[in-house]
C-alpha atoms as a PDB file:
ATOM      1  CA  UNK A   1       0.000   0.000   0.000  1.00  0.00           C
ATOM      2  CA  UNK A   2       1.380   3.469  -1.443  1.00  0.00           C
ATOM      3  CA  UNK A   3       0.699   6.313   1.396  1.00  0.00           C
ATOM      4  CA  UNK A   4      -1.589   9.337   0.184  1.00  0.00           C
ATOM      5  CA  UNK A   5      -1.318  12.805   0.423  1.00  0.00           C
ATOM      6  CA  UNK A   6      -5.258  13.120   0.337  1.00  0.00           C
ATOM      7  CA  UNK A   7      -7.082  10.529   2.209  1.00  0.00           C
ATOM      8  CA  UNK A   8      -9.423   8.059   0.513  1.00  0.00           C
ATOM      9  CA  UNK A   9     -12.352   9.999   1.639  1.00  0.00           C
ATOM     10  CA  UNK A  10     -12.033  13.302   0.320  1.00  0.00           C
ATOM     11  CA  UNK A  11     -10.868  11.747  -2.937  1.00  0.00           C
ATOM     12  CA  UNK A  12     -14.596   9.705  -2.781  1.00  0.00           C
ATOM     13  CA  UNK A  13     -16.489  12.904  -2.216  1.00  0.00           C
ATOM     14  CA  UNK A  14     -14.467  15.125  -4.838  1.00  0.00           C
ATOM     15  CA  UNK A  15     -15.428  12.471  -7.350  1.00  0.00           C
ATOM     16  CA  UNK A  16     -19.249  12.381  -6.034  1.00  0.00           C
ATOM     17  CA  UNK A  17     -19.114  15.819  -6.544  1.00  0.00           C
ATOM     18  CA  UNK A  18     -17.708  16.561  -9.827  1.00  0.00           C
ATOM     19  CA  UNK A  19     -20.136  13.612 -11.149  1.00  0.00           C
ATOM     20  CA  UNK A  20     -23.511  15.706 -10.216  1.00  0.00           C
ATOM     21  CA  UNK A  21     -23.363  13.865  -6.986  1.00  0.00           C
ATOM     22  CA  UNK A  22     -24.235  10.896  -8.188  1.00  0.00           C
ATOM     23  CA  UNK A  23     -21.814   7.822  -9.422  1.00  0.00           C
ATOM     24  CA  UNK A  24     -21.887   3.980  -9.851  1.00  0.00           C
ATOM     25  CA  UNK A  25     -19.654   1.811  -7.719  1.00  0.00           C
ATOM     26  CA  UNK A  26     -17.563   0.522 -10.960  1.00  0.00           C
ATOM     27  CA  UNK A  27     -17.412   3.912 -12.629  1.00  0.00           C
ATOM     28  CA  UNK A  28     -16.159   5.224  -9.095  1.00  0.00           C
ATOM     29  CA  UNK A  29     -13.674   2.218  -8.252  1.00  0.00           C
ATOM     30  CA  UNK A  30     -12.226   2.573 -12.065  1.00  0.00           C
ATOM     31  CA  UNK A  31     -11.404   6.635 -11.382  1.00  0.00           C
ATOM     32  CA  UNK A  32      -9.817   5.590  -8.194  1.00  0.00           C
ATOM     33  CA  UNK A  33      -7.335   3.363 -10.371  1.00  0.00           C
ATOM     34  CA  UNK A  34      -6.888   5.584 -12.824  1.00  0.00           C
ATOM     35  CA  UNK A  35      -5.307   8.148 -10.341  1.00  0.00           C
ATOM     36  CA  UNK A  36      -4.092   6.136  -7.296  1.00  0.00           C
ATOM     37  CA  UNK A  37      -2.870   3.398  -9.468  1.00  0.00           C
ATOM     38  CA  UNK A  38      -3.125   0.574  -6.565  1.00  0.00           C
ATOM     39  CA  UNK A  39      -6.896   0.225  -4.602  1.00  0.00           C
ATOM     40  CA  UNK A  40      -8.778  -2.375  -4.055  1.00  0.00           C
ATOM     41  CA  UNK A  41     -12.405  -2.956  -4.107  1.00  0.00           C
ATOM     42  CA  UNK A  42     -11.709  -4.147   0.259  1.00  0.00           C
ATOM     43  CA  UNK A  43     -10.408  -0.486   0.368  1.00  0.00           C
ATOM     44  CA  UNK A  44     -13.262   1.186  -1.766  1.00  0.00           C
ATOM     45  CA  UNK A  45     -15.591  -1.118   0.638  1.00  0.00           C
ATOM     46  CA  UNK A  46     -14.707   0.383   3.859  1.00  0.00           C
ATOM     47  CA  UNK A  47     -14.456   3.427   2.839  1.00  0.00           C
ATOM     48  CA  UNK A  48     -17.870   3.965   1.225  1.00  0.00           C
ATOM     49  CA  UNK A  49     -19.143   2.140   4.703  1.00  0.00           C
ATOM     50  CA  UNK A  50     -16.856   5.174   6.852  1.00  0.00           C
ATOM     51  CA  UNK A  51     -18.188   7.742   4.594  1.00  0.00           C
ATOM     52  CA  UNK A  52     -22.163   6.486   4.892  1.00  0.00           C
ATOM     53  CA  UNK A  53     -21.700   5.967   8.299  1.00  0.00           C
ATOM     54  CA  UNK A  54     -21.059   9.692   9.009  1.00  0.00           C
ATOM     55  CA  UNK A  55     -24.188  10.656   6.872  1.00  0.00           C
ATOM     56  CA  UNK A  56     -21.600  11.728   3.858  1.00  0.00           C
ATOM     57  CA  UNK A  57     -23.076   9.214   1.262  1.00  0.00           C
ATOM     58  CA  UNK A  58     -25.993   7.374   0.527  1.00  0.00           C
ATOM     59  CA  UNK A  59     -25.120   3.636  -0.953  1.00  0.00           C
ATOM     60  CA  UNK A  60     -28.059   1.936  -3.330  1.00  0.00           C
ATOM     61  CA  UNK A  61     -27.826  -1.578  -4.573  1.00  0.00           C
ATOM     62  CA  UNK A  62     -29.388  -1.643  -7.914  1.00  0.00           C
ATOM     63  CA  UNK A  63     -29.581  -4.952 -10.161  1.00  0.00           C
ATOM     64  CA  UNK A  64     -26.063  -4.119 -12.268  1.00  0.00           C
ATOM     65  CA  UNK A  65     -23.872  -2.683  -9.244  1.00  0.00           C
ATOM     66  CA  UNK A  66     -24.154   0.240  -6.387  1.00  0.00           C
ATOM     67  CA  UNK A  67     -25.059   3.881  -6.512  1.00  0.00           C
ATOM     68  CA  UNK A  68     -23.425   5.902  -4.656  1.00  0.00           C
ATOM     69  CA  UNK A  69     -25.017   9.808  -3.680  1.00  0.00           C
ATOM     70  CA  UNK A  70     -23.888  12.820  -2.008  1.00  0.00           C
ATOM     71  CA  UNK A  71     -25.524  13.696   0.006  1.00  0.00           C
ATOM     72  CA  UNK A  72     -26.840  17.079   0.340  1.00  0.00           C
ATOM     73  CA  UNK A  73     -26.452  19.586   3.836  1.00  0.00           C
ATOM     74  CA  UNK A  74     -30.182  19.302   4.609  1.00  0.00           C
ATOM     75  CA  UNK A  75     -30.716  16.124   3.981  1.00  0.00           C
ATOM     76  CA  UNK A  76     -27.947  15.020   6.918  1.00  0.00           C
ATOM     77  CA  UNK A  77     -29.524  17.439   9.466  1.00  0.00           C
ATOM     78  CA  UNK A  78     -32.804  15.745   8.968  1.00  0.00           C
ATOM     79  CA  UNK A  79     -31.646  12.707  10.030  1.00  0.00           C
ATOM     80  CA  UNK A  80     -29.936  13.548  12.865  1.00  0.00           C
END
C-alpha cells in the first residue's frame, strides 16, 4: 500500500461531486485506479461504509452494481 497525500475519503467525495453527486460503484472504483494506481475494491468497501456511516453518502444496490449519492447539507440534518 502506497501512502496518500489526500485521504481516501475526500478523494470519494471530490469524485461524487464533480459527477452531479451521483456515481456507480464501478465507474467510481475505475477513477480511483486511474489516479491512485493501486486500490482495491476491500479499500473502496470500507471506505464507502466510513463515509455512509457519518451521513456523507448514501449507498443503493441496484440490479447491475451500487449507486453511490452525495448527500446534500439538509438532507444530513434531517436525520440527525
Amino acid at each position: 500500500m502506497k501512502w496518500r497525500t489526500e485521504s481516501l475519503d475526500l478523494i470519494i467525495l471530490d469524485l461524487i461531486a464533480k459527477k452531479q453527486g451521483t456515481l456507480g460503484d464501478g465507474e467510481l472504483l475505475e477513477m480511483l485506479k486511474a489516479m491512485l494506481k493501486e486500490i482495491s475494491m476491500t479499500e473502496l468497501n470500507k471506505a464507502l461504509i466510513e463515509l455512509e456511516l457519518r451521513g456523507k453518502i448514501n449507498v443503493s444496490l441496484l440490479k447491475k452494481g451500487r449507486t453511490i449519492t452525495l448527500m446534500k447539507a439538509r438532507q444530513r440534518q434531517g436525520q440527525a
